[in-house]
Protein backbone atom coordinates (compact mmCIF):
# COMPACT_ATOMS: atom_id res chain seq x y z
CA UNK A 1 0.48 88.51 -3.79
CA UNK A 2 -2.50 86.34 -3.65
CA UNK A 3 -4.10 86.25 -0.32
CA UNK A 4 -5.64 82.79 1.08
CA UNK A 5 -9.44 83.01 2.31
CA UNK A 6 -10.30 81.07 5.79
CA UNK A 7 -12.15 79.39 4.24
CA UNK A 8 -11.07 78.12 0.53
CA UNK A 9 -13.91 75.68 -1.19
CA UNK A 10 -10.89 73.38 -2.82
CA UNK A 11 -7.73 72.16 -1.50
CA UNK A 12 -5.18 70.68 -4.06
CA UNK A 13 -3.04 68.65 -2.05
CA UNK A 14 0.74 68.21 -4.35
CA UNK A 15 2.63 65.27 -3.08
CA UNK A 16 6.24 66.21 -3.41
CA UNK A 17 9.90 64.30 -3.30
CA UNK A 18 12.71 65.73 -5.47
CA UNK A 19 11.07 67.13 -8.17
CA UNK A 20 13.39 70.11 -9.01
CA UNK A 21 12.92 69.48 -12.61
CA UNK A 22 9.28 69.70 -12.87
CA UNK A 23 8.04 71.06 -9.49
CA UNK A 24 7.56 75.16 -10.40
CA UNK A 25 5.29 74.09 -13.44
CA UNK A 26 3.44 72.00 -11.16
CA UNK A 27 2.63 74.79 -8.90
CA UNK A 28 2.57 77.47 -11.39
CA UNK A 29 -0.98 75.15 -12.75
CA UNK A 30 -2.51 75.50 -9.53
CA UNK A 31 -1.54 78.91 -8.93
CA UNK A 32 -3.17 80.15 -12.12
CA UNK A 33 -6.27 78.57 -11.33
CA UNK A 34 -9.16 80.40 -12.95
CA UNK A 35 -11.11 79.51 -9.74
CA UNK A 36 -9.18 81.53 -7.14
CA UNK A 37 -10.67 80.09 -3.67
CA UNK A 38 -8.36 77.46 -3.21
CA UNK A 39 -5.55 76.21 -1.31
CA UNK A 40 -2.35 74.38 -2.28
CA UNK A 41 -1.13 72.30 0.42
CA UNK A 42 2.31 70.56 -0.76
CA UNK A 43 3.63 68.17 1.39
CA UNK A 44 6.93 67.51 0.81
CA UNK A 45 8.62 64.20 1.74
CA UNK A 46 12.40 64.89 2.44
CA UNK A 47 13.38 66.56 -0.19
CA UNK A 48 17.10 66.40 -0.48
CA UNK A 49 17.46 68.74 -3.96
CA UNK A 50 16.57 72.28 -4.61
CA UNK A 51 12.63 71.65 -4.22
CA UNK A 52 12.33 73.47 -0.96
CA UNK A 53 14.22 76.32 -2.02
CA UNK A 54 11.60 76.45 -5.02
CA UNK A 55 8.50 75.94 -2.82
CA UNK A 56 9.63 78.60 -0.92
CA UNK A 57 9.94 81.08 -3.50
CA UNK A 58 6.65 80.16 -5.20
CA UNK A 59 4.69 80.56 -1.52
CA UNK A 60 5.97 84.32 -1.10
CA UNK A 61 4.48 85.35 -4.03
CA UNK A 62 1.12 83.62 -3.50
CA UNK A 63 0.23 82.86 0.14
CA UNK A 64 -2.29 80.30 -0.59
CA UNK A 65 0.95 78.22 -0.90
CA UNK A 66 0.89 75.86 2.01
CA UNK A 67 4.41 73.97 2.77
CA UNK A 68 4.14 70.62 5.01
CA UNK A 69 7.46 68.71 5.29
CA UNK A 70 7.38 65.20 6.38
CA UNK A 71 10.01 63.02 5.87
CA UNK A 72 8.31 59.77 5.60
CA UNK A 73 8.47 59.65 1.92
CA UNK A 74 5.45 56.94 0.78
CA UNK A 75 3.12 58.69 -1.32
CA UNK A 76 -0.20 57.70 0.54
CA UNK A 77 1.35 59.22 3.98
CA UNK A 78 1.94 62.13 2.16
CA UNK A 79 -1.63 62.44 0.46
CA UNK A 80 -3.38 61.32 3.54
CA UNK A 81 -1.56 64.35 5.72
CA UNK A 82 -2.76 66.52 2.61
CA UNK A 83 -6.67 65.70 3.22
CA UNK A 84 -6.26 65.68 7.43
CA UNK A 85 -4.70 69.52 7.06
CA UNK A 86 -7.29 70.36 4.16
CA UNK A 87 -9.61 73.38 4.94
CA UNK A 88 -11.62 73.25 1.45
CA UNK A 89 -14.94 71.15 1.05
CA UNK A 90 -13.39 68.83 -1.83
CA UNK A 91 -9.60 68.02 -2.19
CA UNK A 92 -7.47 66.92 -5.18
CA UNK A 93 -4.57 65.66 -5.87
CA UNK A 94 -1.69 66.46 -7.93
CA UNK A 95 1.66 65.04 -8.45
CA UNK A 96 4.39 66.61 -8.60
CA UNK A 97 6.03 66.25 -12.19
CA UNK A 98 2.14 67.07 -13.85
CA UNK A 99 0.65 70.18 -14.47
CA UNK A 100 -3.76 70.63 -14.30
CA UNK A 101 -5.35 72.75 -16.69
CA UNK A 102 -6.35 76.05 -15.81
CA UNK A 103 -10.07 75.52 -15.49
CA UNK A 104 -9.89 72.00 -13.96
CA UNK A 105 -10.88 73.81 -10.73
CA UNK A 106 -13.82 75.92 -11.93
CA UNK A 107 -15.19 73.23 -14.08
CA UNK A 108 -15.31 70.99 -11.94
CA UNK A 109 -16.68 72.93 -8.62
CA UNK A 110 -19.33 74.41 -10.27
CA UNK A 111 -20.59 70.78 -11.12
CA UNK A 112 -20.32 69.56 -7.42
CA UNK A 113 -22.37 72.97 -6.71
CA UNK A 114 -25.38 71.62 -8.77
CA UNK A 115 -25.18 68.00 -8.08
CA UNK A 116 -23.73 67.93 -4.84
CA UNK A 117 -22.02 65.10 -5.63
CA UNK A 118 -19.12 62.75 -3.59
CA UNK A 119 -16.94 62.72 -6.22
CA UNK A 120 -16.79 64.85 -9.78
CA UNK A 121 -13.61 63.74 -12.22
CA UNK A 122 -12.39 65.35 -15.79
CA UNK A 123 -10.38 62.81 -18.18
CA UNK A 124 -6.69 63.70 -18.61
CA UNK A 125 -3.82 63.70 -21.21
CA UNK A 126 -0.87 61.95 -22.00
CA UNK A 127 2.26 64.14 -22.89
CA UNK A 128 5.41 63.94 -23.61
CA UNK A 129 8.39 65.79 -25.18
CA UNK A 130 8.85 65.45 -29.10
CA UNK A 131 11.46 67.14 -30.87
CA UNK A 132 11.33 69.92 -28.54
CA UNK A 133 7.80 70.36 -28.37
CA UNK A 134 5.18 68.84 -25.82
CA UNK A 135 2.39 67.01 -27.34
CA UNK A 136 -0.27 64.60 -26.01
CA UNK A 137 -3.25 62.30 -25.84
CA UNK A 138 -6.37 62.47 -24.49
CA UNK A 139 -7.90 58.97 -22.77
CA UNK A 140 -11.09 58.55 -21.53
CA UNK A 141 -11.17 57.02 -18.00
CA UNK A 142 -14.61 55.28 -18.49
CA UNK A 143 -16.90 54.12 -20.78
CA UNK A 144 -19.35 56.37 -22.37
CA UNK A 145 -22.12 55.57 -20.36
CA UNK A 146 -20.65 56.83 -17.06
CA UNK A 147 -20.18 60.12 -18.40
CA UNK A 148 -22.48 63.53 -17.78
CA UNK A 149 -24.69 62.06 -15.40
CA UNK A 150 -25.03 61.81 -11.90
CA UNK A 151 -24.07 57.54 -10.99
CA UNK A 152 -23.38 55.40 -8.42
CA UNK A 153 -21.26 52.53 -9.44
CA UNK A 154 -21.96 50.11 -7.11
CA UNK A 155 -25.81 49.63 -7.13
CA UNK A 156 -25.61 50.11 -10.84
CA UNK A 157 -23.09 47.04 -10.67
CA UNK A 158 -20.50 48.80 -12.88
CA UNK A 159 -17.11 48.71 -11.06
CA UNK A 160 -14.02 49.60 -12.26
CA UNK A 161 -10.59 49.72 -11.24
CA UNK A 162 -9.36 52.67 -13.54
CA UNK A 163 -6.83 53.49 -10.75
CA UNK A 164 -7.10 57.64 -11.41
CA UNK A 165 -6.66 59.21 -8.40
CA UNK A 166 -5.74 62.73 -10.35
CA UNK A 167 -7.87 65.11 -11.90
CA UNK A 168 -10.84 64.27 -9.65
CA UNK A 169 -12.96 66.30 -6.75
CA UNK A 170 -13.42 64.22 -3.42
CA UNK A 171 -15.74 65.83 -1.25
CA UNK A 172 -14.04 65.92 2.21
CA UNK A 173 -16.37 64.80 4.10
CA UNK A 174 -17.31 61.77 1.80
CA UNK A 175 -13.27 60.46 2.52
CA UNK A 176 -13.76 60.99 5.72
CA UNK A 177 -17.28 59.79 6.74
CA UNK A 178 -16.14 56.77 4.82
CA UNK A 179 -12.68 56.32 6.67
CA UNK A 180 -10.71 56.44 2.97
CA UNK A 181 -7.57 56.40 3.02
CA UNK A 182 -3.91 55.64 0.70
CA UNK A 183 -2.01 52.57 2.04
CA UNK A 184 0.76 53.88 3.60
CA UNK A 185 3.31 51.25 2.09
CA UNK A 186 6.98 52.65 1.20
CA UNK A 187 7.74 54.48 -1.98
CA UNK A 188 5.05 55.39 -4.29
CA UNK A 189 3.84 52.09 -6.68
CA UNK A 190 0.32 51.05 -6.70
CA UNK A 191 -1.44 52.32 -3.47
CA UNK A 192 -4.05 54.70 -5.72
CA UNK A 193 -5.64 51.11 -6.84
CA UNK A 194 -7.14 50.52 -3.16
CA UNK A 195 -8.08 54.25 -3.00
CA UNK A 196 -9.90 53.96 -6.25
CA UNK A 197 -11.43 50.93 -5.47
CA UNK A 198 -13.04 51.84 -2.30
CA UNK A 199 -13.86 55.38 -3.73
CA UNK A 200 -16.13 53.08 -6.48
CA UNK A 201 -17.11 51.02 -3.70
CA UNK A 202 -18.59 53.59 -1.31
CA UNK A 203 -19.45 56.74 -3.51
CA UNK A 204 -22.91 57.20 -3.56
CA UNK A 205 -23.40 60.02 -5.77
CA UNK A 206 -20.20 60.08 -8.65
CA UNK A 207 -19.99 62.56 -11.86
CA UNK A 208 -17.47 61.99 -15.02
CA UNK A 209 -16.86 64.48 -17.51
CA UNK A 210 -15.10 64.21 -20.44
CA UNK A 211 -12.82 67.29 -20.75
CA UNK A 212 -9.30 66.48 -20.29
CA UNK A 213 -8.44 68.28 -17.22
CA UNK A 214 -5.02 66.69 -16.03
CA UNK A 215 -1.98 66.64 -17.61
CA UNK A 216 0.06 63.55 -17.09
CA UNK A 217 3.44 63.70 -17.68
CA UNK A 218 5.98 61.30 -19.25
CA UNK A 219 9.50 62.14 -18.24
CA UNK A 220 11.61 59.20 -19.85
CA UNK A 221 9.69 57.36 -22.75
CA UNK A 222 12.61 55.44 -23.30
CA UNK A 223 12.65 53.79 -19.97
CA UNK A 224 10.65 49.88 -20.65
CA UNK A 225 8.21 49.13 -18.30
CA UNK A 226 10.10 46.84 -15.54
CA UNK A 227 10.81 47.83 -12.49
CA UNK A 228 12.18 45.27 -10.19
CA UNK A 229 12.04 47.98 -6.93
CA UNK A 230 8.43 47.19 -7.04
CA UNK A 231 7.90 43.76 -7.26
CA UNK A 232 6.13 43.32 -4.17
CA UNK A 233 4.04 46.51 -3.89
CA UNK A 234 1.41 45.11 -5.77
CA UNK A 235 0.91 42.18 -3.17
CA UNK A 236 0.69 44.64 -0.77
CA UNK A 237 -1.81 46.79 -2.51
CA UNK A 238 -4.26 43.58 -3.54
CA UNK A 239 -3.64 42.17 0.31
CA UNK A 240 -4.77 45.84 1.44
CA UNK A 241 -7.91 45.85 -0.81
CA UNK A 242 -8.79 42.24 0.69
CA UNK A 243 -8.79 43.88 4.36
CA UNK A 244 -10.98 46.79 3.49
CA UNK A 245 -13.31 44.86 2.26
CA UNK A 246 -13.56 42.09 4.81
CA UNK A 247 -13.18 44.93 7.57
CA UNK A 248 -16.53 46.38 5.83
CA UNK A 249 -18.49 43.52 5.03
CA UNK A 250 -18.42 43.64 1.68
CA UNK A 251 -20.40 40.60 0.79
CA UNK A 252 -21.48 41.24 -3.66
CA UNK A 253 -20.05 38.13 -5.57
CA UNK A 254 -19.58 40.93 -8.51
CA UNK A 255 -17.04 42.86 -6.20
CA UNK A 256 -15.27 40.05 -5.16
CA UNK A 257 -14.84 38.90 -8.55
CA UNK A 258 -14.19 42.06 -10.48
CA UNK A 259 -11.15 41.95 -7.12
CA UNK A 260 -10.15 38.80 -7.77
CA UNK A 261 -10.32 39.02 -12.22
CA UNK A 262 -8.21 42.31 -11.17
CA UNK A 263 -5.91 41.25 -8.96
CA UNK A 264 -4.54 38.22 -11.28
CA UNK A 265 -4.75 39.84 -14.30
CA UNK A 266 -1.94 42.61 -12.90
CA UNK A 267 -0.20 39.69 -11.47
CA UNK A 268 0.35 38.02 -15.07
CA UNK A 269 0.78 41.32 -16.72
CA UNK A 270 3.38 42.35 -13.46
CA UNK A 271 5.51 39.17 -14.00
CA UNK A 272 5.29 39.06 -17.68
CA UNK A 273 7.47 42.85 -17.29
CA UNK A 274 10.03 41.89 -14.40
CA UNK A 275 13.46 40.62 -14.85
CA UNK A 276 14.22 37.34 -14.90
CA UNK A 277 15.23 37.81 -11.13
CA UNK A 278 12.02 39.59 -10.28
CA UNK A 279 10.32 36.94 -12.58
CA UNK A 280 12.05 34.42 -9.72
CA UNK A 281 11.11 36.23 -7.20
CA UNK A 282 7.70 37.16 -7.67
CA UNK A 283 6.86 33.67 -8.72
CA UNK A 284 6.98 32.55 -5.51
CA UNK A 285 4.56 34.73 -4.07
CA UNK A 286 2.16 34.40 -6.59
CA UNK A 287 1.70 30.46 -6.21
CA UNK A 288 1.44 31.20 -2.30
CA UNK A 289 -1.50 33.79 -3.33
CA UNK A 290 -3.32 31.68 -5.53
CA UNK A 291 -3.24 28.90 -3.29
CA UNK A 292 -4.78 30.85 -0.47
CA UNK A 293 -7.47 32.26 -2.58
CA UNK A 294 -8.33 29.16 -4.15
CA UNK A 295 -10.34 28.05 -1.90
CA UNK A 296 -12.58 31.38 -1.48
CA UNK A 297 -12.59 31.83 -5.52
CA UNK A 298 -14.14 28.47 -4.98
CA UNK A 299 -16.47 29.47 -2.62
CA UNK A 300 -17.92 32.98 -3.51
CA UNK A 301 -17.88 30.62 -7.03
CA UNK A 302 -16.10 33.40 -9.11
CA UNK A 303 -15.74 33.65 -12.78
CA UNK A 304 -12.23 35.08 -14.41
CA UNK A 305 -12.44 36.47 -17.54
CA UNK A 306 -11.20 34.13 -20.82
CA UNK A 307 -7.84 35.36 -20.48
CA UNK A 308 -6.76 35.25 -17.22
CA UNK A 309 -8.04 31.79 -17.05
CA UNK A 310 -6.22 30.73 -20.07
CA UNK A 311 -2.82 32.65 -18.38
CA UNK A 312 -3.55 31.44 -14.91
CA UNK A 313 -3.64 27.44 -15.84
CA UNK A 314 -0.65 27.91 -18.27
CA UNK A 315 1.18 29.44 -15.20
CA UNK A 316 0.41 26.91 -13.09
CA UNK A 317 1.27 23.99 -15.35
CA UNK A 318 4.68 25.70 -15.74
CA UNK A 319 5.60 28.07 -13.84
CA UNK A 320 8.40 29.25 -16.07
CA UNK A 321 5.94 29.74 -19.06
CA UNK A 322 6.49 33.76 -19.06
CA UNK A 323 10.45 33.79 -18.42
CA UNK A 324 10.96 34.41 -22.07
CA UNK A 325 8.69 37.78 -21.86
CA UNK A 326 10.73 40.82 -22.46
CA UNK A 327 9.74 44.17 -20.68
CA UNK A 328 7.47 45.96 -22.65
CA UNK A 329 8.43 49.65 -23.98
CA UNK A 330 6.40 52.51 -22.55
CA UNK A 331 3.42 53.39 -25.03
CA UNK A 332 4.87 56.71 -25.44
CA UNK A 333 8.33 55.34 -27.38
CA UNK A 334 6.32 53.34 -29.24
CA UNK A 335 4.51 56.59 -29.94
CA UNK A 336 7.86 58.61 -31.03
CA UNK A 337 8.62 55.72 -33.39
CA UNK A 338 5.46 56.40 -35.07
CA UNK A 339 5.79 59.76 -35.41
CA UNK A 340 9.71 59.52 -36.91
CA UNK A 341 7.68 57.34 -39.79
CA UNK A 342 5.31 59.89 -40.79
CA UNK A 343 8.21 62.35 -40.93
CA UNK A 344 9.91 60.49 -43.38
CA UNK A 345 7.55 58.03 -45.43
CA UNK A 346 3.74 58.29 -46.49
CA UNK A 347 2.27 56.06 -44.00
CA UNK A 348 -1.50 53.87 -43.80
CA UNK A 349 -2.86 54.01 -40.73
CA UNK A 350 -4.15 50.48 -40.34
CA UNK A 351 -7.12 49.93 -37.55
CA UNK A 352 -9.30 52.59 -36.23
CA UNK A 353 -9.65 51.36 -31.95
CA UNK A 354 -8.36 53.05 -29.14
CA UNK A 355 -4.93 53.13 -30.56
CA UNK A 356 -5.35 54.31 -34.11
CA UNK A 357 -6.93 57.22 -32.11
CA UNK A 358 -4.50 58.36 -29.50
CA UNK A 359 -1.98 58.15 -33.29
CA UNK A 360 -4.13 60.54 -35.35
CA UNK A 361 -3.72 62.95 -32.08
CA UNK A 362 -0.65 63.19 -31.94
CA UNK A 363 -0.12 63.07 -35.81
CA UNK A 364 -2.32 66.37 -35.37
CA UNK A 365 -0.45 68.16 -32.79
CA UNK A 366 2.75 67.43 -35.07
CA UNK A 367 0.82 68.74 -38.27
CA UNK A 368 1.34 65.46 -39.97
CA UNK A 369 -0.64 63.39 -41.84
CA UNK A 370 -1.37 60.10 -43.15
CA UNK A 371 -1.95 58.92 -46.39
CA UNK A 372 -4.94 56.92 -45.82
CA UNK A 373 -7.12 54.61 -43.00
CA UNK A 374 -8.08 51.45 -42.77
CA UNK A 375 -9.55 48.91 -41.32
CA UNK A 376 -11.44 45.14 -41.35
CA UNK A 377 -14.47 45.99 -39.91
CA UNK A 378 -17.44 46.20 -42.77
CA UNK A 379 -19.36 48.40 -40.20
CA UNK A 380 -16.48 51.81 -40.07
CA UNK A 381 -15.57 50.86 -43.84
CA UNK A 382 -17.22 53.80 -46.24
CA UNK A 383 -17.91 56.07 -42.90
CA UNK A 384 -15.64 59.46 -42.20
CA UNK A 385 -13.41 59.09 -38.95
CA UNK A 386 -11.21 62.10 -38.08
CA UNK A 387 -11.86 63.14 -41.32
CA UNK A 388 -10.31 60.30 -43.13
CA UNK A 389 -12.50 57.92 -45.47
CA UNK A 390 -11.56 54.44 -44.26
CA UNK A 391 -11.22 51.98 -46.50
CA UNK A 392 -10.84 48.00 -46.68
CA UNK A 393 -7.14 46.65 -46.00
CA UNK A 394 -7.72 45.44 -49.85
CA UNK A 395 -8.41 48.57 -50.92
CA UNK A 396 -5.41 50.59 -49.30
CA UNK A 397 -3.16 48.26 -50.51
CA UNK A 398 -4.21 48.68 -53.46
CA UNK A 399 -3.83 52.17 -54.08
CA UNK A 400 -1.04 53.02 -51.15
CA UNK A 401 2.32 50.56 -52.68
CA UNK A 402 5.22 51.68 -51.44
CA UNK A 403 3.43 52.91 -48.23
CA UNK A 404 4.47 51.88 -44.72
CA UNK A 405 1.41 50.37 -43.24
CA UNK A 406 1.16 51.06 -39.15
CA UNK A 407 -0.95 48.52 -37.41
CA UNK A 408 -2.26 49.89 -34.46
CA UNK A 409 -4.07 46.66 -33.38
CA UNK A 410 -1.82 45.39 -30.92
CA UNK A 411 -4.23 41.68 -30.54
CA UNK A 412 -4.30 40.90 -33.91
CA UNK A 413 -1.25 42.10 -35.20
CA UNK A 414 0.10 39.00 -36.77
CA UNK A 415 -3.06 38.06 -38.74
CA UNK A 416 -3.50 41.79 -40.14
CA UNK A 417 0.43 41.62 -41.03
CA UNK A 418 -0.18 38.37 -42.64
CA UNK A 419 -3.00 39.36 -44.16
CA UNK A 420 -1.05 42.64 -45.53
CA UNK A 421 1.76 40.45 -47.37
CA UNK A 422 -0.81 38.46 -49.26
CA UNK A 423 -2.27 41.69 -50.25
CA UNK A 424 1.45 42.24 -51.64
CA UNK A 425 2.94 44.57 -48.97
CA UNK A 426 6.44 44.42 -48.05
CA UNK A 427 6.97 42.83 -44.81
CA UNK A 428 9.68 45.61 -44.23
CA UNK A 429 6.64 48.17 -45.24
CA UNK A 430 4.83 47.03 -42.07
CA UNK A 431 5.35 49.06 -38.66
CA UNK A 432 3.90 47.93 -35.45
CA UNK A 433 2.99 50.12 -32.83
């Protein structure tokens, strides 16, 4: 059996609620931490399946196994009793159907022991079952610049709202000393985008790294996106970011309208995915909202982004503008889809962003291929990427008939389809993501 210390350095706090499916993997990752000084503090919420019964088993074999039960079952209660009973010098946070990797602790302490830093973070992967294997996805949480160096966000007047709570360091103290806290709203939707947000906001000292150190789990990629249980959770969680910052004087026009570019840009995107009886519902809020921040959008004279201003004014010319929006399917279906082409046709990868990327990783991790890569830009045409030679759209049509051509562009996916039949490809040989 593994003995606690008095004094462990890290505390990973696992927020739990009837997770009988994925719950001993979850532990098992922090139990087979390479970095043994820790504690794991699970705090369960009421759980009515065989979760205790698992806990239980998993804490006599390794006594640094720490069982809370609480019945209040919002997330940011339970993560908030986590850091309040934490003994270590930086918490973390892990949910209860992911797993972390086994060095997430070590790597990551040992940077907080040379830069002493409020807050140290690792990127993490997307995975998901396939044909009976688990494969994944690596994103990157921020943009290159932020990474392997010591930054503070907020003097350097680049904020974002990336709303990762997981696979990050908080030193202790820093939450504390800062009064830092989850909402504690019911259920579990939204409330680590005012905890990320004011961990931006007040961090002096903040390190990214790279290295995928969190594995995020997707347990139903066929499920679409809507969720009508939380249409109102995101009020809550903008109307709770509002508070903090008026409670703390925060006074930067760039805050207040990186808040305000954030907070309408989720509300479009929120009611664009509901039912048409959330769509009903939520609409009324939303006007209410808008008209009570109208007047201090005015006023701190903030600027929305192109988008959201073109969304916002259609929306408010007709209200009814997104009924017609269908919920989107999760990333990860779209994802499968993919991967059931390459199984059965030689496929073009078409566009080489964000998208094309997270493709060719999971082709990898399946060993498959694809035939060829493309894309518009004259800049990445003629250069290697992954390996492949990318070519012109001209070009791969050209030489890849009889292909099916996957555009991973999402924006401009009518043009490059468009542009792909005049080029003499089948419309039927065309495959969105």
């Amino acid at each position: 059996m593994k003995k606690i210390k008095s004094n462990p350095d890290v505390t990973i706090i696992v927020t739990v609620h009837n997770a009988e499916n994925y719950i001993e993997q979850c532990i098992q990752s922090a139990m087979h931490q390479t970095y043994e000084n820790i504690e794991i503090i699970c705090v369960d919420g009421g759980s009515s399946d065989s979760t205790p019964d698992i806990l239980k088993s998993l804490q006599s074999i390794d006594d640094r196994i720490i069982i809370v039960n609480d019945k209040n079952t919002s997330y940011g209660h339970k993560v908030n009793v986590g850091v309040e009973k934490a003994r270590g010098q930086y918490v973390c946070i892990l949910e209860s159907d992911d797993s972390i990797e086994k060095d997430m602790v070590k790597t990551l302490y040992e940077i907080t022991k040379e830069k002493n830093v409020d807050v140290i973070s690792g990127d993490y992967k997307i995975q998901f079952e396939y044909r009976g294997r688990k494969i994944g996805y690596i994103q990157h949480k921020y943009p290159s610049g932020l990474y392997d160096r010591v930054c503070d966000l907020r003097s350097e007047k680049r904020f974002f709202l990336h709303g990762g709570i997981t696979g990050v360091l908080y030193k202790k103290s820093f939450l504390q000393n800062n009064r830092i806290k989850l909402n504690e709203t019911p259920g579990a939707a939204f409330q680590d985008q005012s905890f990320s947000f004011l961990v931006d906001l007040l961090a002096m000292t903040q390190y990214h790294i790279k290295t995928p150190v969190y594995n995020y789990t997707y347990d139903n990629p066929g499920s679409s996106m809507a969720d009508d249980k939380k249409i109102m959770e995101i009020s809550w969680e903008c109307n709770y970011i509002e508070q903090q910052m008026n409670s703390r004087e925060i006074e930067e026009q760039y805050i207040w309208e990186n808040y305000y570019n954030y907070k309408y840009a989720t509300y479009i995107a929120k009611m664009k995915s509901f039912s048409v009886a959330g769509k009903a519902k939520f609409k009324k809020q939303f006007m209410e909202e808008y008209k009570n921040d109208l007047s201090e959008i005015k006023k701190r004279s903030i600027c929305m982004t192109t988008l959201t201003i073109r969304e916002l004014s259609e929306f408010l010319e007709n209200p009814d503008c997104f009924d017609g929006y269908q919920p989107e399917e999760r990333p990860v279906k779209r994802m499968i889809h993919i991967l059931d082409v390459l199984d059965q046709y030689a496929t073009v990868l078409v566009g080489v962003g964000r998208i094309g990327s997270y493709l060719m990783q999971i082709a990898g991790e399946c060993e498959k291929e694809f035939k060829c890569v493309c894309d518009n830009s004259k800049n990445i045409q003629s250069t290697k990427w992954n390996g492949y030679y990318v070519r012109s759209l001209e070009d791969a049509a050209k030489k890849c008939k009889g292909c099916k051509f996957v555009i991973s562009v999402e924006r401009f996916f009518d043009e490059i389809k468009a542009q792909l039949m005049s080029l003499g490809i089948e419309e039927s040989d065309i495959v969105r993501y």
